[in-house]
C-alpha atoms as a PDB file:
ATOM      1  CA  UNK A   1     -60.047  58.507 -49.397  1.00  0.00           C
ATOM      2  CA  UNK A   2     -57.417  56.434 -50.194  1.00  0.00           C
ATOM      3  CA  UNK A   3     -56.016  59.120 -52.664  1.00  0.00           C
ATOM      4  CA  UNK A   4     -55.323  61.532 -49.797  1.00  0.00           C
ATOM      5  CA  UNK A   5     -53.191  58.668 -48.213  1.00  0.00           C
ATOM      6  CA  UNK A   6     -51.039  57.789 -51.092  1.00  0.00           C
ATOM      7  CA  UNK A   7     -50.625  61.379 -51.720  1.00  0.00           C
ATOM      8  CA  UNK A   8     -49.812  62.223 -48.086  1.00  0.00           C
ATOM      9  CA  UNK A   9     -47.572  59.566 -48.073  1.00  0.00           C
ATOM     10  CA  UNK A  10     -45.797  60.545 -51.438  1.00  0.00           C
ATOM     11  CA  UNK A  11     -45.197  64.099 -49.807  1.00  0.00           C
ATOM     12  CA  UNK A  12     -43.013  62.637 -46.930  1.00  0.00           C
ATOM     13  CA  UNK A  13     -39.566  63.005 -46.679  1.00  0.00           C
ATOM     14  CA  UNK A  14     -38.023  59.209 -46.685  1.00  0.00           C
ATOM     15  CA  UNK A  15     -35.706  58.511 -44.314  1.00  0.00           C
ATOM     16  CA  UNK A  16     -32.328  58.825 -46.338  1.00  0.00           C
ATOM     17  CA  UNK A  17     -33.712  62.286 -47.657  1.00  0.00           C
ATOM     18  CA  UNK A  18     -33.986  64.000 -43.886  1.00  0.00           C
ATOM     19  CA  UNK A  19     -30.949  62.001 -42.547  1.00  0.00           C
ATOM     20  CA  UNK A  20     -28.581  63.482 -45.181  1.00  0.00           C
ATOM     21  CA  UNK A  21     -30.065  66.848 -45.606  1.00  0.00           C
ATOM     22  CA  UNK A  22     -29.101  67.459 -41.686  1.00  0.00           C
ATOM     23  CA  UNK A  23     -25.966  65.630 -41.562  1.00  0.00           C
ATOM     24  CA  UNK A  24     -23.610  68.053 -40.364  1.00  0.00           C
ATOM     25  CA  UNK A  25     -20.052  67.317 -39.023  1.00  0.00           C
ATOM     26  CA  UNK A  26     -18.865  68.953 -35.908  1.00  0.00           C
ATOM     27  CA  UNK A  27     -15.083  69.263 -35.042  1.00  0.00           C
ATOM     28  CA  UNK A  28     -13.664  69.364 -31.414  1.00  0.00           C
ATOM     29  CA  UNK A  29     -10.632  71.323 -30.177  1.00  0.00           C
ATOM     30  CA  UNK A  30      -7.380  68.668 -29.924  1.00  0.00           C
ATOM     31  CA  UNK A  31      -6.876  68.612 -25.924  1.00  0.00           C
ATOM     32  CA  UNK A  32      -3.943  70.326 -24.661  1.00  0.00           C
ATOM     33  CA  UNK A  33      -1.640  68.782 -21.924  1.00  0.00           C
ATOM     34  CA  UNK A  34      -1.201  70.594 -18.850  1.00  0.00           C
ATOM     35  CA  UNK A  35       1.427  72.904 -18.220  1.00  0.00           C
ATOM     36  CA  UNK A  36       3.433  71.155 -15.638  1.00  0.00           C
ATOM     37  CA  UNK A  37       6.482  73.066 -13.493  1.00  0.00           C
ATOM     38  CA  UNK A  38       9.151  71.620 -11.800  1.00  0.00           C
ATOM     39  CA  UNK A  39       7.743  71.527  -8.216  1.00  0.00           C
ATOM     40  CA  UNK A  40       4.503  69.256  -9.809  1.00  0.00           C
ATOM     41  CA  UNK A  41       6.496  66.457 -11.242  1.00  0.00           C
ATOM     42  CA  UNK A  42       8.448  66.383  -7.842  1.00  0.00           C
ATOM     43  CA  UNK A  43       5.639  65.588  -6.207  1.00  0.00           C
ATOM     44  CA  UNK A  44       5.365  61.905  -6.686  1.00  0.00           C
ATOM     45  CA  UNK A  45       8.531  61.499  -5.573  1.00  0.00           C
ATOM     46  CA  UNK A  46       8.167  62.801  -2.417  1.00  0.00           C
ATOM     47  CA  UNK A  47       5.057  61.111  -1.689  1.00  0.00           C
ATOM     48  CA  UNK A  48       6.912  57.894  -2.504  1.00  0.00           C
ATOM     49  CA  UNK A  49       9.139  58.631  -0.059  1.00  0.00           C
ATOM     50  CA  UNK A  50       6.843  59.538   2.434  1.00  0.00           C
ATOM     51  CA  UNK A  51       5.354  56.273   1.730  1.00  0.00           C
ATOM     52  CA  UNK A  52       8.665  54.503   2.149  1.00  0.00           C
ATOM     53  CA  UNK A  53       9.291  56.354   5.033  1.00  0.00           C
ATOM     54  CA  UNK A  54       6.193  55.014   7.184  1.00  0.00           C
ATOM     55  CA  UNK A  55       6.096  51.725   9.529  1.00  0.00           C
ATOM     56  CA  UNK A  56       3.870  49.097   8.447  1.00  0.00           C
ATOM     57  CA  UNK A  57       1.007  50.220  11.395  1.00  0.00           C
ATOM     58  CA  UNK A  58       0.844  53.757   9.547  1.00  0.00           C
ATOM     59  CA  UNK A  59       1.355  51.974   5.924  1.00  0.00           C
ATOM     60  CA  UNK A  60      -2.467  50.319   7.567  1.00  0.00           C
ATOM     61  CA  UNK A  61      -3.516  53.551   8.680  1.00  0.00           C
ATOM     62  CA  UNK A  62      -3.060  55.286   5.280  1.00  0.00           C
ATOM     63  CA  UNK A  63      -4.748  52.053   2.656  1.00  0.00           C
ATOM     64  CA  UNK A  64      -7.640  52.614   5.414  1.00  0.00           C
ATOM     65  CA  UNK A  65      -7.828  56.103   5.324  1.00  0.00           C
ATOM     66  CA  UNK A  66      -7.814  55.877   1.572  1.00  0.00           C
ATOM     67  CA  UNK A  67     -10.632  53.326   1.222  1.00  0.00           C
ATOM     68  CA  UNK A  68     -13.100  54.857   3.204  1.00  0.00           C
ATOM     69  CA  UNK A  69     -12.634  58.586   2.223  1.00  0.00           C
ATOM     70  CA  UNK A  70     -12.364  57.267  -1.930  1.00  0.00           C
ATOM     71  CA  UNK A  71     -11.830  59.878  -3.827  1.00  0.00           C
ATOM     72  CA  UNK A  72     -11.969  62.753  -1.358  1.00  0.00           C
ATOM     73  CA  UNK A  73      -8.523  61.522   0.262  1.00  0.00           C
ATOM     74  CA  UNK A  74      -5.704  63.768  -0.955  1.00  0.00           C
ATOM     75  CA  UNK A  75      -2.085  62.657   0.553  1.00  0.00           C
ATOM     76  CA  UNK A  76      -0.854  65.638  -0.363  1.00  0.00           C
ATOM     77  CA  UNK A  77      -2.717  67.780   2.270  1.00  0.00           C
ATOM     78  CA  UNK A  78      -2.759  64.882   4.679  1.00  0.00           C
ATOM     79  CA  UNK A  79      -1.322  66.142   7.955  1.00  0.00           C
ATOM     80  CA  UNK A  80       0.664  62.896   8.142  1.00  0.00           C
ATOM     81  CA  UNK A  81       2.717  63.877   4.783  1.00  0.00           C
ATOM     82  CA  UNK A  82       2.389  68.093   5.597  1.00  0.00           C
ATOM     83  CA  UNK A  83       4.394  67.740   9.152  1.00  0.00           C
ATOM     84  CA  UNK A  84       6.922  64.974   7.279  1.00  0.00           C
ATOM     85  CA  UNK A  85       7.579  67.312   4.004  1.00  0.00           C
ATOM     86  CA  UNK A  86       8.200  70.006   6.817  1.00  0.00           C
ATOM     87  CA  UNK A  87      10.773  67.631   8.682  1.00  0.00           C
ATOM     88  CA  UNK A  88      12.162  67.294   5.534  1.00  0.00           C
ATOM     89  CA  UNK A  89      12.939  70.868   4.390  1.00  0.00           C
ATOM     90  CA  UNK A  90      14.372  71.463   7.810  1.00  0.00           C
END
């Protein structure tokens, strides 16, 4: 009995044996940087002016708005910064 497990034993694979038999190397894609236009790189600008541009009760109103919607607020579709982009283009 012991013979079958020294021989079953001899008949594994050791650990170095599988490990480097399967090593294969995988290469990813290099990440491309989005196209930007001109009217996308504007955009910080005007928000900062939009920004600049409220009193310090709205300035409140907007750091509240933005902590309790997180990540779902969007200042670009607010309808604060919407009606002032439209003053502004008048």
């Amino acid at each position: 009995m012991s013979n079958k497990l020294k021989l079953s034993a001899a008949n594994k694979p050791t650990t170095n044996q599988s490990t480097t038999s399967k090593t294969t190397t995988s290469k990813t894609a290099p990440i491309n940087p989005p196209i930007i236009n001109e009217e996308q790189t504007s955009i910080p600008d005007e928000v900062s002016k939009y920004i600049k541009s409220l009193t310090e009760q709205e300035q409140k109103t907007l750091d509240i708005a933005k902590s309790h919607l997180g990540t779902s607020f969007n200042i670009k579709r607010s309808i604060g910064f919407l009606e002032w982009k439209a003053k502004e283009v008048l």
